[in-house]
C-alpha atoms as a PDB file:
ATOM      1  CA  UNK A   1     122.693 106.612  59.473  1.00  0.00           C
ATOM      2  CA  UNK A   2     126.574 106.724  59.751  1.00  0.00           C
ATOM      3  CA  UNK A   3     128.935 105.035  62.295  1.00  0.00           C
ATOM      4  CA  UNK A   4     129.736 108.735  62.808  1.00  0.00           C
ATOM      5  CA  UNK A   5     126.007 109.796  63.577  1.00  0.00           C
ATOM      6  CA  UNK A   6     125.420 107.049  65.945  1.00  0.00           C
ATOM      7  CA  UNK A   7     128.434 107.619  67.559  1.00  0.00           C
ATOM      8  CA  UNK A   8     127.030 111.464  67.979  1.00  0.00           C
ATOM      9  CA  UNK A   9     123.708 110.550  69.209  1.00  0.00           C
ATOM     10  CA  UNK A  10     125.056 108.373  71.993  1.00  0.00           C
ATOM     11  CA  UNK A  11     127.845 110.851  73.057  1.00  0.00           C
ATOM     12  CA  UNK A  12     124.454 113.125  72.788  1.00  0.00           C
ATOM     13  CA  UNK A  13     122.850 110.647  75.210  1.00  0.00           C
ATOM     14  CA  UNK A  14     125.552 110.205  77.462  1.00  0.00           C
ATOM     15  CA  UNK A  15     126.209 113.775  77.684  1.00  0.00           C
ATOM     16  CA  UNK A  16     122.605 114.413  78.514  1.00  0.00           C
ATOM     17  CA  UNK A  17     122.497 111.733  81.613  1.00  0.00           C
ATOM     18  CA  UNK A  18     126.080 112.706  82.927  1.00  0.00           C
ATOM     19  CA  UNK A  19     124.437 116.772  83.344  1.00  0.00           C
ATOM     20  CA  UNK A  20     124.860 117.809  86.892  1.00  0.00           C
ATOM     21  CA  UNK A  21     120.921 118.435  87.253  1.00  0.00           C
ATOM     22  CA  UNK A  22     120.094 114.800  86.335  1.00  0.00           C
ATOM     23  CA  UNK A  23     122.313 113.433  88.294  1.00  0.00           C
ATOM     24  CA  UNK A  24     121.328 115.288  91.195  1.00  0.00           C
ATOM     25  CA  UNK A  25     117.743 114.521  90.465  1.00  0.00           C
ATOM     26  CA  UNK A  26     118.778 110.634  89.785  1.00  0.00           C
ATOM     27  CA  UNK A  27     120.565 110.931  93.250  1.00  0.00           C
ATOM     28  CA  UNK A  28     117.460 112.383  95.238  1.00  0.00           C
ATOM     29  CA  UNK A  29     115.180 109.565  93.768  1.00  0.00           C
ATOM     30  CA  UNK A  30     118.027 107.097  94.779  1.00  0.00           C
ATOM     31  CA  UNK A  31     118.712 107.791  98.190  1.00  0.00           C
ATOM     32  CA  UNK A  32     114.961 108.074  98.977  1.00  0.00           C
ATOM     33  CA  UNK A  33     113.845 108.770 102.601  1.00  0.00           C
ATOM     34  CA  UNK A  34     117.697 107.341 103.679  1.00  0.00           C
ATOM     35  CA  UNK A  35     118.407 108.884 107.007  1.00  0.00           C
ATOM     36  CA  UNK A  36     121.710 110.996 106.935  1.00  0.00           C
ATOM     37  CA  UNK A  37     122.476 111.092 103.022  1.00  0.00           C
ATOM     38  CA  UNK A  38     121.553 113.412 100.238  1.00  0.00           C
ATOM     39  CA  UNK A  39     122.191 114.068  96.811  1.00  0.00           C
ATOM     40  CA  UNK A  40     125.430 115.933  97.903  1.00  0.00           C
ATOM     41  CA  UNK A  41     126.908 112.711 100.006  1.00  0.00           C
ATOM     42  CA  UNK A  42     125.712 109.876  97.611  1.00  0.00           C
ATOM     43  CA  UNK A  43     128.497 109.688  95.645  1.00  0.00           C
ATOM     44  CA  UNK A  44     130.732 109.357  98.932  1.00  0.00           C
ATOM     45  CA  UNK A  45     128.355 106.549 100.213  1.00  0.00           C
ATOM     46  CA  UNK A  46     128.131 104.855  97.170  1.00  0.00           C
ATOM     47  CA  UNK A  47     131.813 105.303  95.997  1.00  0.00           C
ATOM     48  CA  UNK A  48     133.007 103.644  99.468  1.00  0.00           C
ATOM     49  CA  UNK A  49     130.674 100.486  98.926  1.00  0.00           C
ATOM     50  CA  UNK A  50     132.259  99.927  95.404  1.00  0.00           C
ATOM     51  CA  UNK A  51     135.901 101.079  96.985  1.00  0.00           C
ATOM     52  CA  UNK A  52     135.501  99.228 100.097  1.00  0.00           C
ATOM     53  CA  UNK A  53     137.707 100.818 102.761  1.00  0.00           C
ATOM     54  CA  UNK A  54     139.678 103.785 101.189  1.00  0.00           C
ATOM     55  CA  UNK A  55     141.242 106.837 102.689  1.00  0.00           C
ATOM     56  CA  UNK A  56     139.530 110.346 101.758  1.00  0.00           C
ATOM     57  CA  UNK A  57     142.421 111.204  99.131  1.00  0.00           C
ATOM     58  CA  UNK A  58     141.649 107.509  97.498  1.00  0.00           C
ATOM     59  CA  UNK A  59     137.722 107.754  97.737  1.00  0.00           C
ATOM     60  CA  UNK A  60     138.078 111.220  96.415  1.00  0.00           C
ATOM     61  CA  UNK A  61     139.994 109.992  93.330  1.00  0.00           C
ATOM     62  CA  UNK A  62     137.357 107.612  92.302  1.00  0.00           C
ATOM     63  CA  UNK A  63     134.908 109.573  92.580  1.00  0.00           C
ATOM     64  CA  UNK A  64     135.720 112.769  91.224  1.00  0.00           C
ATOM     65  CA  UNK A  65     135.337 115.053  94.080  1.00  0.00           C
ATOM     66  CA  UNK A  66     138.425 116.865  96.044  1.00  0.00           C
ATOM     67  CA  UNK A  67     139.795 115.651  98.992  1.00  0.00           C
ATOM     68  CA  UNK A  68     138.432 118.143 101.176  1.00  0.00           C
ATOM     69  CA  UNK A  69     134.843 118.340 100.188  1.00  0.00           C
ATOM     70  CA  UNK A  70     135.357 114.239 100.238  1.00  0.00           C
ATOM     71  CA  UNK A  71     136.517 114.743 104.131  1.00  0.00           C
ATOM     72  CA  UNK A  72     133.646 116.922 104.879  1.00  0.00           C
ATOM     73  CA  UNK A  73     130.465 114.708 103.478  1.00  0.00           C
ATOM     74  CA  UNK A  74     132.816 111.641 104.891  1.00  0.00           C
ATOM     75  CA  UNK A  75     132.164 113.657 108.265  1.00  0.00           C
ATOM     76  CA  UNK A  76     128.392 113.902 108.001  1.00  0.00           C
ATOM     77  CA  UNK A  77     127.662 110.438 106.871  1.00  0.00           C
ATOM     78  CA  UNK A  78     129.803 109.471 109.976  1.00  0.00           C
ATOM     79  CA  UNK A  79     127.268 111.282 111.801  1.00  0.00           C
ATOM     80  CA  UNK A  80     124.312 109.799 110.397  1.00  0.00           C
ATOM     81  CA  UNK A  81     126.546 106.600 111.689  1.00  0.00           C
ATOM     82  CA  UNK A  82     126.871 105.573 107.976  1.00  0.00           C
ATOM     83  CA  UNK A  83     130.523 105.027 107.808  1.00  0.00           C
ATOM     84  CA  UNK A  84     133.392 104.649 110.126  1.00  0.00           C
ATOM     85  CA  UNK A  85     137.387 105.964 110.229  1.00  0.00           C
ATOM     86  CA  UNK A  86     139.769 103.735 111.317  1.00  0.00           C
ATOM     87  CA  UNK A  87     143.521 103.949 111.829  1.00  0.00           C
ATOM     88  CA  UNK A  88     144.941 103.255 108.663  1.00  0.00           C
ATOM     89  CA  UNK A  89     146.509  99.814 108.513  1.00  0.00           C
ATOM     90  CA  UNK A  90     150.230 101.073 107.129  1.00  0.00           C
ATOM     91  CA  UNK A  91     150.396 104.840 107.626  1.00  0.00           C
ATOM     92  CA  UNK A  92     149.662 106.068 111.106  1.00  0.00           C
ATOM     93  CA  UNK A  93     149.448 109.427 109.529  1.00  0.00           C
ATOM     94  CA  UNK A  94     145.731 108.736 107.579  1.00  0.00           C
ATOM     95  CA  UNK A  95     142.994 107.535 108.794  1.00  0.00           C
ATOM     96  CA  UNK A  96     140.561 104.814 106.638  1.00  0.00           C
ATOM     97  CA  UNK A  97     136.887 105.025 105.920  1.00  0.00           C
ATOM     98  CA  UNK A  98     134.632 102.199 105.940  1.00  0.00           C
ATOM     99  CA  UNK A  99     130.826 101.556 106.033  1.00  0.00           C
ATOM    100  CA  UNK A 100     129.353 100.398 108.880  1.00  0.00           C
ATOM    101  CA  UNK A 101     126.469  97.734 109.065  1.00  0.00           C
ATOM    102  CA  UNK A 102     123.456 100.618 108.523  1.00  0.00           C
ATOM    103  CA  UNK A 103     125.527 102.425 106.019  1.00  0.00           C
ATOM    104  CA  UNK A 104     125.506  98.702 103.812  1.00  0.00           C
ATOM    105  CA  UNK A 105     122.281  98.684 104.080  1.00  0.00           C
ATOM    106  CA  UNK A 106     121.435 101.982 103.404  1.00  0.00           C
ATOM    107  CA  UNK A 107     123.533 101.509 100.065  1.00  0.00           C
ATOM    108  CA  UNK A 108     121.442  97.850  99.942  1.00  0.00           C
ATOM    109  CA  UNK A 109     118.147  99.984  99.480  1.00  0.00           C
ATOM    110  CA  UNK A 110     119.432 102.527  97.119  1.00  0.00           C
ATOM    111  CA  UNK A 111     120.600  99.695  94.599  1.00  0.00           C
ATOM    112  CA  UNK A 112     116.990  98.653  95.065  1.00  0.00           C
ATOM    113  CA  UNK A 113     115.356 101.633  94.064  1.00  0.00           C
ATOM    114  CA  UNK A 114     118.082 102.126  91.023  1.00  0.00           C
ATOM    115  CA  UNK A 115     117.312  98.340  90.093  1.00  0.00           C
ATOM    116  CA  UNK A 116     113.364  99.119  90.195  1.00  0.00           C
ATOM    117  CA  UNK A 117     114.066 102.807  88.170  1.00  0.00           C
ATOM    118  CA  UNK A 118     115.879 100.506  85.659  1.00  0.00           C
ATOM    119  CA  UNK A 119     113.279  98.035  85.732  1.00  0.00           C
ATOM    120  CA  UNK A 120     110.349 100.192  85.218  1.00  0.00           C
ATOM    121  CA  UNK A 121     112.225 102.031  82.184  1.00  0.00           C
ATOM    122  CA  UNK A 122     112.700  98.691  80.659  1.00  0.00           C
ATOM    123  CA  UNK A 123     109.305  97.063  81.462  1.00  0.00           C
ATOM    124  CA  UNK A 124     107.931  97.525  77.800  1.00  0.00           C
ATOM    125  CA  UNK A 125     111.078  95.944  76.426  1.00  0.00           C
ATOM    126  CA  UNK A 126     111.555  92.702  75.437  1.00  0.00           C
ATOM    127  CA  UNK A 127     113.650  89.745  76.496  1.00  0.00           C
ATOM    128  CA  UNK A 128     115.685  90.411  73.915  1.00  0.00           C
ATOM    129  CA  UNK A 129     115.790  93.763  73.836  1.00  0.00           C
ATOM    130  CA  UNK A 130     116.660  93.577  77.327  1.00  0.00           C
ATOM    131  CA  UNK A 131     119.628  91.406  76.752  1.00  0.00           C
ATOM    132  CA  UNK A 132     120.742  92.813  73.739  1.00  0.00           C
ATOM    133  CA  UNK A 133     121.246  96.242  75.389  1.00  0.00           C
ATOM    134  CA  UNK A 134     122.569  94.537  78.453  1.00  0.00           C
ATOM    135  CA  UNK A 135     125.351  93.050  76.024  1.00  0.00           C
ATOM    136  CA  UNK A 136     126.106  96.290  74.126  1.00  0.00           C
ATOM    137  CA  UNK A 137     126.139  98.044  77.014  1.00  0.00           C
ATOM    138  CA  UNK A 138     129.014  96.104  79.115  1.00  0.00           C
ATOM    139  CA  UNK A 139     130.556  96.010  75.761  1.00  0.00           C
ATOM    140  CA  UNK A 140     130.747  99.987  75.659  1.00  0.00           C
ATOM    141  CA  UNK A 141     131.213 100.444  79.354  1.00  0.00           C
ATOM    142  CA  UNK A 142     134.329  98.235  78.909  1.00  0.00           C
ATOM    143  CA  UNK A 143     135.814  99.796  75.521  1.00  0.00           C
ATOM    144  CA  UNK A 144     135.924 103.251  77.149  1.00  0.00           C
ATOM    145  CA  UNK A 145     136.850 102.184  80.941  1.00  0.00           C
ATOM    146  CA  UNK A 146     140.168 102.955  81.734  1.00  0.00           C
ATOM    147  CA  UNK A 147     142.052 100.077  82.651  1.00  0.00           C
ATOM    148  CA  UNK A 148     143.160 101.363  86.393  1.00  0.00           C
ATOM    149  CA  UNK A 149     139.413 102.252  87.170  1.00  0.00           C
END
């Protein structure tokens, strides 16, 4: 098989695990029986633990979703007492979001579950295997990671 043809089957691959419907359904099996999130505010939840505190129009950025739908699952996981705003540190105009205790450890056990989903897809594989994919991987992640990301 060509460079080419690999190259095709893991765009193929990626392609596959990036659809909207796998996501979601990777989502749901993440966020488990988590009080106050769903498949629809996970990637706010989890986007502010790897942002830390971030306004809307930053979290929004990094995660691909606009600004106002951003604002409005910020709002319910605020209400589930996930996350917290705060008065912006150097614009009194915005307002920062922030996780509180519960919503770190609600983000705790959904890392848990992904590590055990990755875990239990991997369990026939060996050592090496393990490592060897683990190496290729980061090495892939970082060739096509844009460098402000």
């Amino acid at each position: 098989m060509s460079g080419h043809d690999d190259a095709a089957r893991i765009a193929a691959t990626f392609g596959s695990l990036l659809q909207r419907t796998n996501r979601s359904h990777l989502y749901r099996v993440l966020v488990g029986d988590a009080a106050g999130v769903d498949e629809t505010t996970y990637p706010v939840l989890s986007g502010l633990a790897r942002l830390g505190t971030a306004t809307a129009s930053e979290l929004a950025q990094q995660i691909g979703l606009d600004r106002t739908v951003t604002t409005r699952y910020a709002s319910r996981l605020e209400q589930a007492g996930l996350l917290t705003r705060r008065a912006h540190p150097t614009d009194a105009r915005s307002t920062s979001l922030a996780l509180t205790d519960l919503g770190e450890q609600t983000v705790h056990g959904m890392r848990e579950r992904l590590l055990g989903l990755i875990d239990g897809a991997t369990a026939d594989w060996s050592d090496d295997e393990r490592a060897t994919f683990t190496r290729l991987f980061d090495r892939l992640a970082a060739a096509l990671t844009t460098p402000d990301a």
